[in-house]
C-alpha atoms as a PDB file:
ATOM      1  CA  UNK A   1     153.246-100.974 -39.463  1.00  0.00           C
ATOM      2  CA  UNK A   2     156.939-101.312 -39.357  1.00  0.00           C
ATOM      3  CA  UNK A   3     157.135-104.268 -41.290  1.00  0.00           C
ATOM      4  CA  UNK A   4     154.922-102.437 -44.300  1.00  0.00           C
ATOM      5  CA  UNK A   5     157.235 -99.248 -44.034  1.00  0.00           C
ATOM      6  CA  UNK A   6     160.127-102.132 -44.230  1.00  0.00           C
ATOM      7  CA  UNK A   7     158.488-103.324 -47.324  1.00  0.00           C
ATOM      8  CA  UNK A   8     157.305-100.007 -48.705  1.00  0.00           C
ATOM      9  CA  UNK A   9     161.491 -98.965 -48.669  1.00  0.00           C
ATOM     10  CA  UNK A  10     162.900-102.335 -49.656  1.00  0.00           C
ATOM     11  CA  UNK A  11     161.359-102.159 -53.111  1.00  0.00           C
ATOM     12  CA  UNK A  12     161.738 -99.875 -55.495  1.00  0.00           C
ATOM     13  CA  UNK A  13     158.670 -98.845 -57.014  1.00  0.00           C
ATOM     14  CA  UNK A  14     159.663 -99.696 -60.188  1.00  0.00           C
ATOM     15  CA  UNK A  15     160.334-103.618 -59.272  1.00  0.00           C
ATOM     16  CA  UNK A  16     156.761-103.684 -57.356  1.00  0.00           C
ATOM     17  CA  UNK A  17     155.254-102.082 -60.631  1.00  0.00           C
ATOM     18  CA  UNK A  18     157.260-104.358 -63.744  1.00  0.00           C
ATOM     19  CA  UNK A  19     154.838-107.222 -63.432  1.00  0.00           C
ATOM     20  CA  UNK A  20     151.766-105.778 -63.024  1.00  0.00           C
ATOM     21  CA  UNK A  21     152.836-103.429 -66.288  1.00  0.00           C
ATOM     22  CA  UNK A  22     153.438-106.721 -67.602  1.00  0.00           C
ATOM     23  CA  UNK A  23     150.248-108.212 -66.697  1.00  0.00           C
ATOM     24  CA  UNK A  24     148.268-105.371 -68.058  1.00  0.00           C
ATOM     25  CA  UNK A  25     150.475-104.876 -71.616  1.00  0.00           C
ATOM     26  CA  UNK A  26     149.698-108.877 -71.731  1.00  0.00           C
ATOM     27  CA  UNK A  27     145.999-108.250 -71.513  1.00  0.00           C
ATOM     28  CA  UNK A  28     145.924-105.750 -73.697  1.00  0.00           C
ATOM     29  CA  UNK A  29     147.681-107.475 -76.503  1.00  0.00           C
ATOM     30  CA  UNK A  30     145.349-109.996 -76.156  1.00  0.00           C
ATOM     31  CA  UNK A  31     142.394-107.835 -76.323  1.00  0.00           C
ATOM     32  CA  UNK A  32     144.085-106.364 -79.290  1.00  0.00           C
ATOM     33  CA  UNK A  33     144.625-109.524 -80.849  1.00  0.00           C
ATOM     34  CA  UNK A  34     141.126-110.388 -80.225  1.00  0.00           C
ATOM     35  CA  UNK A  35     140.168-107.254 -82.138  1.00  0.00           C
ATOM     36  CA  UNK A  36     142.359-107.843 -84.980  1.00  0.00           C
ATOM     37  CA  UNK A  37     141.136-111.383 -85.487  1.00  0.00           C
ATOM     38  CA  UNK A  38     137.952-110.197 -84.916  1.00  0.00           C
ATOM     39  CA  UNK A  39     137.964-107.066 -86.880  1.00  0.00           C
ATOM     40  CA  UNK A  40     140.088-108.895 -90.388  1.00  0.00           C
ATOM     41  CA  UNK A  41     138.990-112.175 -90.464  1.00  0.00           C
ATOM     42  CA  UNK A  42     135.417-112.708 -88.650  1.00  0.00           C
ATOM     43  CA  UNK A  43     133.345-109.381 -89.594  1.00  0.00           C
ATOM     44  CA  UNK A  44     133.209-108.649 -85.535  1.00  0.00           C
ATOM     45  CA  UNK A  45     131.505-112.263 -85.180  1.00  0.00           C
ATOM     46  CA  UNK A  46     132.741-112.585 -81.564  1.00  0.00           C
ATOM     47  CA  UNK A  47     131.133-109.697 -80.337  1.00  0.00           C
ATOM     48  CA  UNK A  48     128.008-112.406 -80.167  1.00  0.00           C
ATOM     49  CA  UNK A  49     129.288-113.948 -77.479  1.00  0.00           C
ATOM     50  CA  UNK A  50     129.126-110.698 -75.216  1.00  0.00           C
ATOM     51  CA  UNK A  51     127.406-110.740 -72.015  1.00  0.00           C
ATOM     52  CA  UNK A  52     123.379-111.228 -73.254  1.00  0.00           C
ATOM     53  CA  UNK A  53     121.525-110.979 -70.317  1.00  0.00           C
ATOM     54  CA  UNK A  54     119.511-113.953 -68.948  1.00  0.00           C
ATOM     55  CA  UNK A  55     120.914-116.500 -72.128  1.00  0.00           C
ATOM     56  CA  UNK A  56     123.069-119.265 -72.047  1.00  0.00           C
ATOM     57  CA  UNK A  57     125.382-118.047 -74.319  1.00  0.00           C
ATOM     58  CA  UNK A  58     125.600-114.892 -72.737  1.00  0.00           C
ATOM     59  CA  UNK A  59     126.334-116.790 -68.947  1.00  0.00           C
ATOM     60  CA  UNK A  60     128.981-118.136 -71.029  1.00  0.00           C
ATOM     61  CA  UNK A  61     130.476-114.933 -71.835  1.00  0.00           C
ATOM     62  CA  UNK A  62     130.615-113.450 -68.611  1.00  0.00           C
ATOM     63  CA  UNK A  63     134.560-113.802 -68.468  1.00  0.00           C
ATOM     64  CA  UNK A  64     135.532-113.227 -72.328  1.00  0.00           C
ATOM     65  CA  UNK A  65     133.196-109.825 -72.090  1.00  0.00           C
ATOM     66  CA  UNK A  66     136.045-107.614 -71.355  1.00  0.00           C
ATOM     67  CA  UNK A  67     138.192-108.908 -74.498  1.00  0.00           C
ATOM     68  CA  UNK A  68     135.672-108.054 -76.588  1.00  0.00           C
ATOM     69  CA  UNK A  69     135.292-104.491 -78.885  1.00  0.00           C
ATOM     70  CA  UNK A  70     132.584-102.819 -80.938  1.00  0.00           C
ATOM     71  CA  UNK A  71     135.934-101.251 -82.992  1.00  0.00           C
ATOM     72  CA  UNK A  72     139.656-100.156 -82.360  1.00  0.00           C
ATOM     73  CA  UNK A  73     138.085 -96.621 -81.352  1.00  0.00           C
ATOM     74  CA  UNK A  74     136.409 -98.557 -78.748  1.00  0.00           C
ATOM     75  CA  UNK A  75     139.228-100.364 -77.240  1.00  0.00           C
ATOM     76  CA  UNK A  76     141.447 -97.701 -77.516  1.00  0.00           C
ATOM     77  CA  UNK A  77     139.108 -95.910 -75.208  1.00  0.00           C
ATOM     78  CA  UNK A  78     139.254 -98.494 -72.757  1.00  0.00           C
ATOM     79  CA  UNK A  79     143.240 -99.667 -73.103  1.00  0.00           C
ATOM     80  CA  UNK A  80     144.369 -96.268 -71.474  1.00  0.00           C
ATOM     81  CA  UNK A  81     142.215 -96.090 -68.247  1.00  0.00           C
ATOM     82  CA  UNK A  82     142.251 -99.962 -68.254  1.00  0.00           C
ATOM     83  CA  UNK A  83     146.358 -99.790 -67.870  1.00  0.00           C
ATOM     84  CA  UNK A  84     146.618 -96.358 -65.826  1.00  0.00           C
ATOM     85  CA  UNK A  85     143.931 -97.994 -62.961  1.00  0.00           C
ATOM     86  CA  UNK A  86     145.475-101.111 -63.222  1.00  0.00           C
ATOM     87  CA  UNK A  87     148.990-100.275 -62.402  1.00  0.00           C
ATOM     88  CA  UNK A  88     147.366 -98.129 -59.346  1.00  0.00           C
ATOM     89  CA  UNK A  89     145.541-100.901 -57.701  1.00  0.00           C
ATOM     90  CA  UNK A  90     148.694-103.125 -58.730  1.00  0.00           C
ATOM     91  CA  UNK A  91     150.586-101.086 -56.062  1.00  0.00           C
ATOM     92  CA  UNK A  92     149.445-103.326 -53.871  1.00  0.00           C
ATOM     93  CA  UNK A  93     150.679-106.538 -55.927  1.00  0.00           C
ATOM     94  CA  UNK A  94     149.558-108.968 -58.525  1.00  0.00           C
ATOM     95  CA  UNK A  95     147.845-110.656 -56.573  1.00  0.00           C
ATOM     96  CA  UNK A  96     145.310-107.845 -55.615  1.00  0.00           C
ATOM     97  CA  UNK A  97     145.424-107.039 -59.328  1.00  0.00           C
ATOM     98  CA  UNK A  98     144.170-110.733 -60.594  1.00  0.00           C
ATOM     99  CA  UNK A  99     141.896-110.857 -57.398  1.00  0.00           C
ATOM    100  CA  UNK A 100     139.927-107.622 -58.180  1.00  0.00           C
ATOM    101  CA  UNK A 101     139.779-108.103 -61.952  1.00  0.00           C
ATOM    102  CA  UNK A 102     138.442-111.453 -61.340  1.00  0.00           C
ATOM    103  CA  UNK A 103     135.698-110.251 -59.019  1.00  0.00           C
ATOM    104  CA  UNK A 104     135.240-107.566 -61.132  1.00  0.00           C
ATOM    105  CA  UNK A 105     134.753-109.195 -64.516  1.00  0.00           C
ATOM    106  CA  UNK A 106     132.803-112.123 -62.787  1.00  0.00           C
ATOM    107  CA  UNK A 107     130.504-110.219 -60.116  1.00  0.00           C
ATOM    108  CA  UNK A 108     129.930-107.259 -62.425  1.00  0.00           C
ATOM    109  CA  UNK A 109     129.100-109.469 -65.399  1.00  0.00           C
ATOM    110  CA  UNK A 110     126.704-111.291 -63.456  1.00  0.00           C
ATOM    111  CA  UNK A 111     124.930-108.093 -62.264  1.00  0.00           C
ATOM    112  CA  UNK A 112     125.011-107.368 -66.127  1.00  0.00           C
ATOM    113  CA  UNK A 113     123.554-110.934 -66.961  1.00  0.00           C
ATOM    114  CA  UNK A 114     120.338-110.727 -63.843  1.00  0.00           C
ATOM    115  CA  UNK A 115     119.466-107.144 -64.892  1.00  0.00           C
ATOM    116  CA  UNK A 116     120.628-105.329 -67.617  1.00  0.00           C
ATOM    117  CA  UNK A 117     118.580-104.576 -71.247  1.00  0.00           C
ATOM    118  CA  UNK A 118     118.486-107.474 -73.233  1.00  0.00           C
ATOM    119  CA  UNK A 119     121.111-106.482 -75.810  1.00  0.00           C
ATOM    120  CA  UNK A 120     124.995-107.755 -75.921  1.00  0.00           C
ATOM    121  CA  UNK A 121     127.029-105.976 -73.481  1.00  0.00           C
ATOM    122  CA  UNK A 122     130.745-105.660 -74.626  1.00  0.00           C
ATOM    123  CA  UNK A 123     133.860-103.905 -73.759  1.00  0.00           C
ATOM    124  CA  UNK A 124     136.195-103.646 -70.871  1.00  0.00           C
ATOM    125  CA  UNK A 125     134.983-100.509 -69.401  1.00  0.00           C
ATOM    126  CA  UNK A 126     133.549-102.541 -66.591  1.00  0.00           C
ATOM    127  CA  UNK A 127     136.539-103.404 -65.865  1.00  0.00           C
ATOM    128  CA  UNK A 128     137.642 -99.842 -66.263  1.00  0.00           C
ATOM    129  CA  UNK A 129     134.832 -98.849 -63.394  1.00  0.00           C
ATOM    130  CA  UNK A 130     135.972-101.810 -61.266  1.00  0.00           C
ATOM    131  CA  UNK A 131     139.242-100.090 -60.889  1.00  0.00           C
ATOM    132  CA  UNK A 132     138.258 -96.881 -60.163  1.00  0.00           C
ATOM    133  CA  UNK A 133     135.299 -98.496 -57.641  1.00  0.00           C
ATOM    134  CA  UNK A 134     138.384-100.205 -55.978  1.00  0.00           C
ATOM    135  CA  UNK A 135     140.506 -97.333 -55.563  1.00  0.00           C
ATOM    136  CA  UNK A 136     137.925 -95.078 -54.021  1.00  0.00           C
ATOM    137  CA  UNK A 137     136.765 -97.412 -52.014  1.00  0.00           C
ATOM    138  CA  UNK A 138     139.968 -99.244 -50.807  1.00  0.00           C
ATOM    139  CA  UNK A 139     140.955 -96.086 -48.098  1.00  0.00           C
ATOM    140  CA  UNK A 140     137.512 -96.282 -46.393  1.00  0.00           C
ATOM    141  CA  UNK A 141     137.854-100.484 -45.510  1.00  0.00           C
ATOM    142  CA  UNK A 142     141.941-100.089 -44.790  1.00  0.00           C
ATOM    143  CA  UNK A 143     141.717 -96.940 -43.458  1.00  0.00           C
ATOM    144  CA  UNK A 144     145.371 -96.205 -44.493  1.00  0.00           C
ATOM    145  CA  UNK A 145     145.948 -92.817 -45.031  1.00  0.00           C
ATOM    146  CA  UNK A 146     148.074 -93.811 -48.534  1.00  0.00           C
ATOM    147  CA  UNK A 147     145.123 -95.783 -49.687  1.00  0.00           C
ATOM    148  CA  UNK A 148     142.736 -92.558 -48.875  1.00  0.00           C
ATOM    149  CA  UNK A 149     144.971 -90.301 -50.953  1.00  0.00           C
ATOM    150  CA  UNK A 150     145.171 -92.461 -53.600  1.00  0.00           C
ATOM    151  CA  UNK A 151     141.327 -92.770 -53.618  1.00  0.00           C
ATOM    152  CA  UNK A 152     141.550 -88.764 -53.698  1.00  0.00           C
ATOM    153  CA  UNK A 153     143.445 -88.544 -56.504  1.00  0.00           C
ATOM    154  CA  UNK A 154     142.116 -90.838 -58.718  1.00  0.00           C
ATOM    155  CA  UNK A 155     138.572 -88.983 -58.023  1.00  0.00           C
ATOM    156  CA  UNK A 156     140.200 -85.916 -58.835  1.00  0.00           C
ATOM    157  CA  UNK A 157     141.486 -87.774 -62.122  1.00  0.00           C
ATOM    158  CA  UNK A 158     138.485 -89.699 -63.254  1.00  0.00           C
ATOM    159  CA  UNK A 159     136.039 -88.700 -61.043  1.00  0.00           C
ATOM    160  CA  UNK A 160     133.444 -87.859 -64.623  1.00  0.00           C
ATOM    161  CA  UNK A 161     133.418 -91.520 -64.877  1.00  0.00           C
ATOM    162  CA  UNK A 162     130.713 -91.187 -62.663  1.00  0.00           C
ATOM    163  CA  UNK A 163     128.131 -90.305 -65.284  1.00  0.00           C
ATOM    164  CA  UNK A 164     128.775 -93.338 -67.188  1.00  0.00           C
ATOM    165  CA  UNK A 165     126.612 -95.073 -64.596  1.00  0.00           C
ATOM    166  CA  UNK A 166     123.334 -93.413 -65.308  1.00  0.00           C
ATOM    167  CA  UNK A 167     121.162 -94.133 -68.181  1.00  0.00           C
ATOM    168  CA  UNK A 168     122.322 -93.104 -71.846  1.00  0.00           C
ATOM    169  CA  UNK A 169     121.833 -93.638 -75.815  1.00  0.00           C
ATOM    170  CA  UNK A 170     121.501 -97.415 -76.237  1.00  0.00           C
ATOM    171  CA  UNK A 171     125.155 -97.825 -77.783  1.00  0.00           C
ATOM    172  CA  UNK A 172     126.439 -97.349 -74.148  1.00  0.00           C
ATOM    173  CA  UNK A 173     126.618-100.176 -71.031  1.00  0.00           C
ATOM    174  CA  UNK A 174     125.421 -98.117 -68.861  1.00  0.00           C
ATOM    175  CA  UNK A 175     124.955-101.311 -66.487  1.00  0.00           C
ATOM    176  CA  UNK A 176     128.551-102.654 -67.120  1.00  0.00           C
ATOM    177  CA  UNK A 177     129.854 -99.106 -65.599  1.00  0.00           C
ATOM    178  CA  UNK A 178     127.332 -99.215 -63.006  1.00  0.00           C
ATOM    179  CA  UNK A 179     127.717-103.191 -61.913  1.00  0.00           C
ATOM    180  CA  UNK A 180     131.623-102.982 -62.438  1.00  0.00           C
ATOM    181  CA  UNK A 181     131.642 -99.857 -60.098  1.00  0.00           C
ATOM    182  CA  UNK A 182     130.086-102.039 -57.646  1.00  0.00           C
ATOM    183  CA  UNK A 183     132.284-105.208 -57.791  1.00  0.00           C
ATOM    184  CA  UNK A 184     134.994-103.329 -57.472  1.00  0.00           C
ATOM    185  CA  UNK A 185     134.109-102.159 -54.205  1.00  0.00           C
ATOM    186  CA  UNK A 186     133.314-105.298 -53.320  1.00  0.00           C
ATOM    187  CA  UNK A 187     136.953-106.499 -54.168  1.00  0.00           C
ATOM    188  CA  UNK A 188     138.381-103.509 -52.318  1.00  0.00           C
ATOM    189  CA  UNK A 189     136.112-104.682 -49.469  1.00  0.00           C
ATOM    190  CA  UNK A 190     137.370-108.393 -49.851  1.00  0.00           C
ATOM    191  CA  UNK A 191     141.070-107.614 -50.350  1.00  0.00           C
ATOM    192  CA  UNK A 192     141.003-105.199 -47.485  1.00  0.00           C
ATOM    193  CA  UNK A 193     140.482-108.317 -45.304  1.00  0.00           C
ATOM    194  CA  UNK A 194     144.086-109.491 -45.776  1.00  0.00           C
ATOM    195  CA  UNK A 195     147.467-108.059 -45.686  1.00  0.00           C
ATOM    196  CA  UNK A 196     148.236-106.724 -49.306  1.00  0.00           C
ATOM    197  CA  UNK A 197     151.677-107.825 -50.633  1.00  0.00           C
ATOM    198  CA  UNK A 198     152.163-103.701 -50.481  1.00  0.00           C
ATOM    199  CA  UNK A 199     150.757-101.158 -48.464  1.00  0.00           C
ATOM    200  CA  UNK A 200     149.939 -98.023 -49.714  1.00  0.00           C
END
Protein backbone atom coordinates (compact mmCIF):
# COMPACT_ATOMS: atom_id res chain seq x y z
CA UNK A 1 0.00 0.00 0.00
CA UNK A 2 2.84 2.29 0.68
CA UNK A 3 4.56 1.72 -2.36
CA UNK A 4 1.10 2.67 -4.47
CA UNK A 5 0.62 5.87 -2.22
CA UNK A 6 4.56 6.35 -3.20
CA UNK A 7 3.54 6.07 -6.74
CA UNK A 8 0.16 7.75 -6.54
CA UNK A 9 2.39 11.16 -5.14
CA UNK A 10 5.45 10.74 -7.33
CA UNK A 11 3.49 11.45 -10.50
CA UNK A 12 1.68 14.11 -11.33
CA UNK A 13 -1.50 13.31 -12.75
CA UNK A 14 -0.92 15.05 -15.65
CA UNK A 15 2.41 12.91 -16.65
CA UNK A 16 0.37 9.51 -15.79
CA UNK A 17 -2.49 10.94 -18.10
CA UNK A 18 -0.23 12.55 -21.44
CA UNK A 19 0.08 9.17 -23.06
CA UNK A 20 -2.96 7.67 -22.64
CA UNK A 21 -4.52 11.26 -24.05
CA UNK A 22 -2.15 10.50 -26.65
CA UNK A 23 -3.18 7.06 -27.26
CA UNK A 24 -6.79 7.93 -27.44
CA UNK A 25 -6.37 11.42 -29.76
CA UNK A 26 -4.22 8.74 -31.97
CA UNK A 27 -7.19 6.46 -32.24
CA UNK A 28 -9.42 8.83 -32.89
CA UNK A 29 -7.64 10.43 -35.75
CA UNK A 30 -7.48 7.28 -37.16
CA UNK A 31 -11.06 6.53 -36.86
CA UNK A 32 -11.52 9.92 -38.31
CA UNK A 33 -9.34 9.30 -41.07
CA UNK A 34 -11.08 6.14 -41.67
CA UNK A 35 -14.29 8.13 -41.97
CA UNK A 36 -12.98 10.67 -44.22
CA UNK A 37 -11.55 8.13 -46.62
CA UNK A 38 -14.46 6.33 -46.21
CA UNK A 39 -17.01 9.01 -46.35
CA UNK A 40 -15.05 11.14 -49.79
CA UNK A 41 -13.61 8.62 -51.67
CA UNK A 42 -15.36 5.02 -51.13
CA UNK A 43 -19.27 5.88 -50.73
CA UNK A 44 -18.97 4.24 -46.96
CA UNK A 45 -17.64 0.92 -48.77
CA UNK A 46 -15.76 -0.15 -45.60
CA UNK A 47 -18.57 -0.25 -43.48
CA UNK A 48 -18.89 -3.96 -45.30
CA UNK A 49 -16.36 -5.22 -43.51
CA UNK A 50 -18.18 -4.63 -40.03
CA UNK A 51 -18.65 -7.37 -37.69
CA UNK A 52 -21.42 -9.79 -39.81
CA UNK A 53 -22.24 -12.33 -37.57
CA UNK A 54 -21.33 -16.00 -38.27
CA UNK A 55 -19.32 -14.92 -41.92
CA UNK A 56 -15.92 -15.00 -42.76
CA UNK A 57 -15.62 -11.66 -43.62
CA UNK A 58 -17.26 -10.54 -40.70
CA UNK A 59 -14.62 -12.90 -38.25
CA UNK A 60 -12.31 -10.84 -40.13
CA UNK A 61 -13.61 -7.67 -38.95
CA UNK A 62 -13.81 -8.31 -35.46
CA UNK A 63 -10.78 -5.87 -34.70
CA UNK A 64 -11.34 -3.04 -37.50
CA UNK A 65 -15.23 -2.88 -36.12
CA UNK A 66 -14.57 -0.07 -33.84
CA UNK A 67 -12.88 2.20 -36.69
CA UNK A 68 -15.68 1.95 -38.57
CA UNK A 69 -18.87 4.76 -38.86
CA UNK A 70 -22.35 4.81 -40.34
CA UNK A 71 -21.52 8.95 -40.64
CA UNK A 72 -19.51 11.79 -38.80
CA UNK A 73 -22.79 12.18 -36.55
CA UNK A 74 -22.08 8.72 -35.62
CA UNK A 75 -18.55 8.92 -34.65
CA UNK A 76 -18.86 12.04 -33.13
CA UNK A 77 -21.21 10.31 -30.77
CA UNK A 78 -18.81 7.81 -29.92
CA UNK A 79 -15.30 10.06 -29.97
CA UNK A 80 -16.45 11.92 -26.70
CA UNK A 81 -17.38 8.99 -24.32
CA UNK A 82 -14.73 6.89 -26.20
CA UNK A 83 -11.88 9.60 -24.95
CA UNK A 84 -13.57 10.69 -21.49
CA UNK A 85 -13.72 6.57 -20.41
CA UNK A 86 -10.58 6.04 -21.83
CA UNK A 87 -8.50 8.51 -20.00
CA UNK A 88 -10.42 7.11 -16.70
CA UNK A 89 -9.46 3.55 -17.03
CA UNK A 90 -5.97 4.97 -18.34
CA UNK A 91 -5.44 6.10 -14.69
CA UNK A 92 -4.24 3.04 -14.16
CA UNK A 93 -1.65 3.10 -17.21
CA UNK A 94 -1.36 2.25 -20.83
CA UNK A 95 -0.98 -0.79 -20.35
CA UNK A 96 -4.46 -1.43 -18.69
CA UNK A 97 -5.74 0.87 -21.42
CA UNK A 98 -4.39 -1.41 -24.55
CA UNK A 99 -5.20 -4.56 -22.37
CA UNK A 100 -8.95 -3.75 -21.86
CA UNK A 101 -9.55 -2.31 -25.33
CA UNK A 102 -8.08 -5.36 -26.71
CA UNK A 103 -10.31 -7.68 -24.72
CA UNK A 104 -12.92 -5.50 -25.30
CA UNK A 105 -12.90 -5.11 -29.06
CA UNK A 106 -11.90 -8.88 -29.42
CA UNK A 107 -14.22 -10.69 -26.70
CA UNK A 108 -17.13 -8.34 -27.34
CA UNK A 109 -16.87 -8.69 -31.11
CA UNK A 110 -16.89 -12.27 -30.84
CA UNK A 111 -20.04 -12.29 -28.63
CA UNK A 112 -21.32 -9.98 -31.54
CA UNK A 113 -20.11 -12.54 -34.28
CA UNK A 114 -21.82 -16.12 -32.20
CA UNK A 115 -25.09 -14.24 -31.52
CA UNK A 116 -26.11 -11.14 -32.71
CA UNK A 117 -28.85 -10.37 -35.85
CA UNK A 118 -27.39 -11.08 -38.96
CA UNK A 119 -26.79 -7.50 -40.13
CA UNK A 120 -23.22 -5.50 -40.05
CA UNK A 121 -22.47 -4.30 -36.69
CA UNK A 122 -20.33 -1.04 -36.75
CA UNK A 123 -19.15 1.64 -34.52
CA UNK A 124 -17.05 1.99 -31.46
CA UNK A 125 -19.70 2.18 -28.93
CA UNK A 126 -18.71 -1.27 -27.83
CA UNK A 127 -15.87 -0.05 -27.02
CA UNK A 128 -17.60 2.85 -25.40
CA UNK A 129 -19.61 0.10 -23.06
CA UNK A 130 -16.34 -1.77 -22.46
CA UNK A 131 -15.13 1.22 -20.63
CA UNK A 132 -17.84 1.97 -18.65
CA UNK A 133 -18.26 -2.15 -17.90
CA UNK A 134 -14.57 -1.79 -16.69
CA UNK A 135 -14.94 1.04 -14.51
CA UNK A 136 -17.94 -0.22 -12.63
CA UNK A 137 -16.73 -3.26 -12.30
CA UNK A 138 -12.98 -2.66 -11.51
CA UNK A 139 -13.83 -1.55 -7.47
CA UNK A 140 -15.74 -4.83 -6.82
CA UNK A 141 -12.45 -7.33 -8.05
CA UNK A 142 -9.70 -4.67 -6.41
CA UNK A 143 -11.70 -3.73 -3.79
CA UNK A 144 -9.86 -0.34 -3.56
CA UNK A 145 -11.87 2.18 -2.25
CA UNK A 146 -10.48 4.77 -5.27
CA UNK A 147 -11.46 2.22 -7.82
CA UNK A 148 -15.15 1.98 -6.04
CA UNK A 149 -15.57 5.74 -6.25
CA UNK A 150 -14.54 5.97 -9.51
CA UNK A 151 -17.03 3.18 -10.46
CA UNK A 152 -19.61 5.57 -8.53
CA UNK A 153 -19.05 8.34 -10.42
CA UNK A 154 -18.91 7.23 -13.69
CA UNK A 155 -22.50 5.50 -12.92
CA UNK A 156 -23.62 8.69 -11.78
CA UNK A 157 -22.18 10.12 -15.22
CA UNK A 158 -23.23 7.56 -17.73
CA UNK A 159 -25.13 5.38 -15.87
CA UNK A 160 -28.31 5.79 -19.03
CA UNK A 161 -25.90 3.88 -21.03
CA UNK A 162 -27.54 1.15 -19.55
CA UNK A 163 -30.52 1.13 -21.87
CA UNK A 164 -28.43 0.82 -24.83
CA UNK A 165 -28.20 -2.86 -23.92
CA UNK A 166 -31.78 -3.84 -24.39
CA UNK A 167 -33.45 -4.34 -27.63
CA UNK A 168 -34.14 -1.22 -30.00
CA UNK A 169 -34.99 0.06 -33.73
CA UNK A 170 -32.76 -2.04 -35.99
CA UNK A 171 -30.26 0.97 -36.76
CA UNK A 172 -28.88 0.36 -33.18
CA UNK A 173 -26.15 -2.57 -31.87
CA UNK A 174 -27.91 -3.30 -29.27
CA UNK A 175 -25.55 -6.51 -28.91
CA UNK A 176 -22.26 -4.49 -29.36
CA UNK A 177 -23.41 -2.38 -26.07
CA UNK A 178 -24.54 -5.41 -24.44
CA UNK A 179 -21.33 -7.86 -25.37
CA UNK A 180 -18.85 -4.83 -24.92
CA UNK A 181 -20.44 -4.22 -21.40
CA UNK A 182 -19.51 -7.66 -20.70
CA UNK A 183 -15.86 -7.83 -21.92
CA UNK A 184 -15.16 -5.10 -20.18
CA UNK A 185 -15.86 -6.63 -17.02
CA UNK A 186 -14.09 -9.33 -17.96
CA UNK A 187 -10.91 -7.10 -18.52
CA UNK A 188 -11.53 -5.36 -15.20
CA UNK A 189 -11.70 -8.93 -13.81
CA UNK A 190 -8.38 -9.93 -15.69
CA UNK A 191 -6.43 -6.73 -14.97
CA UNK A 192 -7.48 -6.83 -11.38
CA UNK A 193 -5.25 -9.95 -11.15
CA UNK A 194 -2.03 -7.90 -11.39
CA UNK A 195 -0.61 -4.85 -9.92
CA UNK A 196 -1.78 -1.85 -12.18
CA UNK A 197 1.09 0.53 -13.14
CA UNK A 198 -1.33 3.06 -10.90
CA UNK A 199 -3.60 2.53 -8.24
CA UNK A 200 -6.57 4.29 -7.94
Amino acid sequence: MGFARNMWDRAGLGDRLKPVATTLVGVLLVAWGVEIVDWLFLGQALNKWGTTPRTMRGLIGIPITPLLHGGFGHLAANSVPLFVLGLIVGLRGVRTLVEATCIVTLVGGAGVWLFARSVTHIGASGVVFGYFGFLIAQGFFDKRVRSLLVGVGVLILYGGLFWGVLPQSDGVSWEGHLFGLLAGVLAAKICSSRTPEVVL
